[in-house]
C-alpha atoms as a PDB file:
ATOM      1  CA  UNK A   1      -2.441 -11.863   9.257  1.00  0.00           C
ATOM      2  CA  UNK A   2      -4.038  -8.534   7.328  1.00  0.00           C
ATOM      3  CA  UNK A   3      -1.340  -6.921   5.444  1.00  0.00           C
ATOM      4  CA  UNK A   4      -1.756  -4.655   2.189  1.00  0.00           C
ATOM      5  CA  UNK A   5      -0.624  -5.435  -1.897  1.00  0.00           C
ATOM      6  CA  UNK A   6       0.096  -2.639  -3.548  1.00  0.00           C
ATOM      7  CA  UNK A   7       0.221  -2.995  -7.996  1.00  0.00           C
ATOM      8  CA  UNK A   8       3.923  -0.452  -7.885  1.00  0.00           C
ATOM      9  CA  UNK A   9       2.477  -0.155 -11.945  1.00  0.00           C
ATOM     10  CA  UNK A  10      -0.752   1.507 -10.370  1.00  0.00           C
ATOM     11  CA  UNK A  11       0.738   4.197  -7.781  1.00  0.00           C
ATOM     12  CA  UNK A  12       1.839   7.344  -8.512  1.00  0.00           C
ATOM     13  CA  UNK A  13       3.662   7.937  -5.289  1.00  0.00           C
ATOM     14  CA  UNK A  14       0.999  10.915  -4.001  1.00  0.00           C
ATOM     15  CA  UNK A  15       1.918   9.361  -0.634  1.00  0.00           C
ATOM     16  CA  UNK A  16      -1.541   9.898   0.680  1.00  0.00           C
ATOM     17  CA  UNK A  17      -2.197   6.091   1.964  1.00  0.00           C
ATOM     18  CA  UNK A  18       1.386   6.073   3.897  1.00  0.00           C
ATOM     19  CA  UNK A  19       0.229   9.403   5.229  1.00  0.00           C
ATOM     20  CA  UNK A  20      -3.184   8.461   5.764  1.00  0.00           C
ATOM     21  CA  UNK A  21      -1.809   5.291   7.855  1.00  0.00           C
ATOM     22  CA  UNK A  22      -2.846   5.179  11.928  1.00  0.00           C
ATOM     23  CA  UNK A  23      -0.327   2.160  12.245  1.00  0.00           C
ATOM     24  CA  UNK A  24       2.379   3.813   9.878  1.00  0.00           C
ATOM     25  CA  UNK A  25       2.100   0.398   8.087  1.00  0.00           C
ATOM     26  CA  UNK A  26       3.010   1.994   4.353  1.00  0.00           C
ATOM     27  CA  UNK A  27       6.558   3.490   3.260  1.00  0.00           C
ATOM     28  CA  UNK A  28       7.466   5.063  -0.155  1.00  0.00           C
ATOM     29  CA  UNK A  29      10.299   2.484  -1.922  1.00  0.00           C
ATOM     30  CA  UNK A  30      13.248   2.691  -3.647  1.00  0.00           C
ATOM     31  CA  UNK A  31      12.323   1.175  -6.420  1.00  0.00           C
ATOM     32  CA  UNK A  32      11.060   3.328  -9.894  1.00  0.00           C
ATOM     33  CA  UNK A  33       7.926   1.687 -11.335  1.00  0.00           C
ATOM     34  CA  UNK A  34       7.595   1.743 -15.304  1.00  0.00           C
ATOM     35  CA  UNK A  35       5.588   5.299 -14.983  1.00  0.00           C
ATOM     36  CA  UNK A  36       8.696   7.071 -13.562  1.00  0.00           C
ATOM     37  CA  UNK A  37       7.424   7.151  -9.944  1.00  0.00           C
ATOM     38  CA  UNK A  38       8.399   5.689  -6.486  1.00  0.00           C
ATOM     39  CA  UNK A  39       5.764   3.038  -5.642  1.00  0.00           C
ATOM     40  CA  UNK A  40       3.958   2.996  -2.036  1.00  0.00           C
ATOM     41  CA  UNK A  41       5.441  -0.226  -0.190  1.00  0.00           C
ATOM     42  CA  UNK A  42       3.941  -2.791   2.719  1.00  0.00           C
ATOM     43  CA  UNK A  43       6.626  -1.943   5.846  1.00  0.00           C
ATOM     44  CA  UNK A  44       4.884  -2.837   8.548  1.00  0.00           C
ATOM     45  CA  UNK A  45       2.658  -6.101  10.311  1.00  0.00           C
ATOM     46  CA  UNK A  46       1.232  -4.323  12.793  1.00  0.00           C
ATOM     47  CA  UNK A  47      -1.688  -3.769   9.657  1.00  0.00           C
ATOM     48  CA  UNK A  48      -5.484  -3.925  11.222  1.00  0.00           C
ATOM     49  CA  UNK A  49      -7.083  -3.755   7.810  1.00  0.00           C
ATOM     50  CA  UNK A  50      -8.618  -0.736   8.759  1.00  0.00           C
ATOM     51  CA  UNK A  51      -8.933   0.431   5.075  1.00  0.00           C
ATOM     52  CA  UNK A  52      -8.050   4.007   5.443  1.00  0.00           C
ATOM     53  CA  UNK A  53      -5.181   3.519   2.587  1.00  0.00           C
ATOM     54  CA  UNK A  54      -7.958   1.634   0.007  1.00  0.00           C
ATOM     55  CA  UNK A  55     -10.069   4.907   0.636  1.00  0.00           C
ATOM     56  CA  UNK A  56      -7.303   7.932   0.172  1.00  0.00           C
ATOM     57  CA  UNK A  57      -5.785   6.051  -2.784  1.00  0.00           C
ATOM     58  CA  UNK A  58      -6.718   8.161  -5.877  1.00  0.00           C
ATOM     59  CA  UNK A  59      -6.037   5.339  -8.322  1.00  0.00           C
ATOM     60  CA  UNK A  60      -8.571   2.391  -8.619  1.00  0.00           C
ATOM     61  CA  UNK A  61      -7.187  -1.386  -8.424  1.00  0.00           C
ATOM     62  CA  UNK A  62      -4.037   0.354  -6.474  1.00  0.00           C
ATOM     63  CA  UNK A  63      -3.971  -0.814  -3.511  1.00  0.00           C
ATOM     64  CA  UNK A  64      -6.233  -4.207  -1.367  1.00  0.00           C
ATOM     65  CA  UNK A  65      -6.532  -4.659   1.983  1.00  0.00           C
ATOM     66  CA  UNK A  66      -6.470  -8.857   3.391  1.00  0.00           C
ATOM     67  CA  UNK A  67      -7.775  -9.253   6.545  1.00  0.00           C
ATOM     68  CA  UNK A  68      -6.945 -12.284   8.337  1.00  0.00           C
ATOM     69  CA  UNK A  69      -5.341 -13.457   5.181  1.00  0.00           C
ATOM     70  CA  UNK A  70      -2.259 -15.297   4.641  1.00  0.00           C
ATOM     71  CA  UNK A  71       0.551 -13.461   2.925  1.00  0.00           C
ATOM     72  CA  UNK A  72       1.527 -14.832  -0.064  1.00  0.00           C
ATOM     73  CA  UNK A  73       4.787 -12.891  -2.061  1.00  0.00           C
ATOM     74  CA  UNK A  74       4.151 -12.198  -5.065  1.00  0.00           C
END
């Protein structure tokens, strides 16, 4: 399974990797992280691990991409 973890501490909720997103795999969450801002959230398991998200994502450590991966919550 490929799927995305986003650290909701790291994003600042530019939006640019669920606009960036060819399999509209990314949403924006309800949730307020501890720097005031809505966090980019995994929606989606149609995810190829294409990558484009990892790349648009202004903020380092942000956001990996598993492909082929199991999903583990955490």
């Amino acid at each position: 399974m490929n799927y995305v973890r986003i650290a909701a501490d790291e994003c600042k909720g530019c939006r640019l990797c669920v606009q960036n997103c060819p399999n509209n795999c990314l949403g924006i969450g309800s949730e307020i992280n501890q720097m005031g801002y809505q966090a980019a959230v995994f929606k989606n398991p149609n995810c190829t691990a294409c990558g484009i998200c990892f790349y648009v994502c202004p903020e380092p450590g942000a956001i990996t991409v598993y492909k082929n991966e199991e999903q583990i919550n955490a």
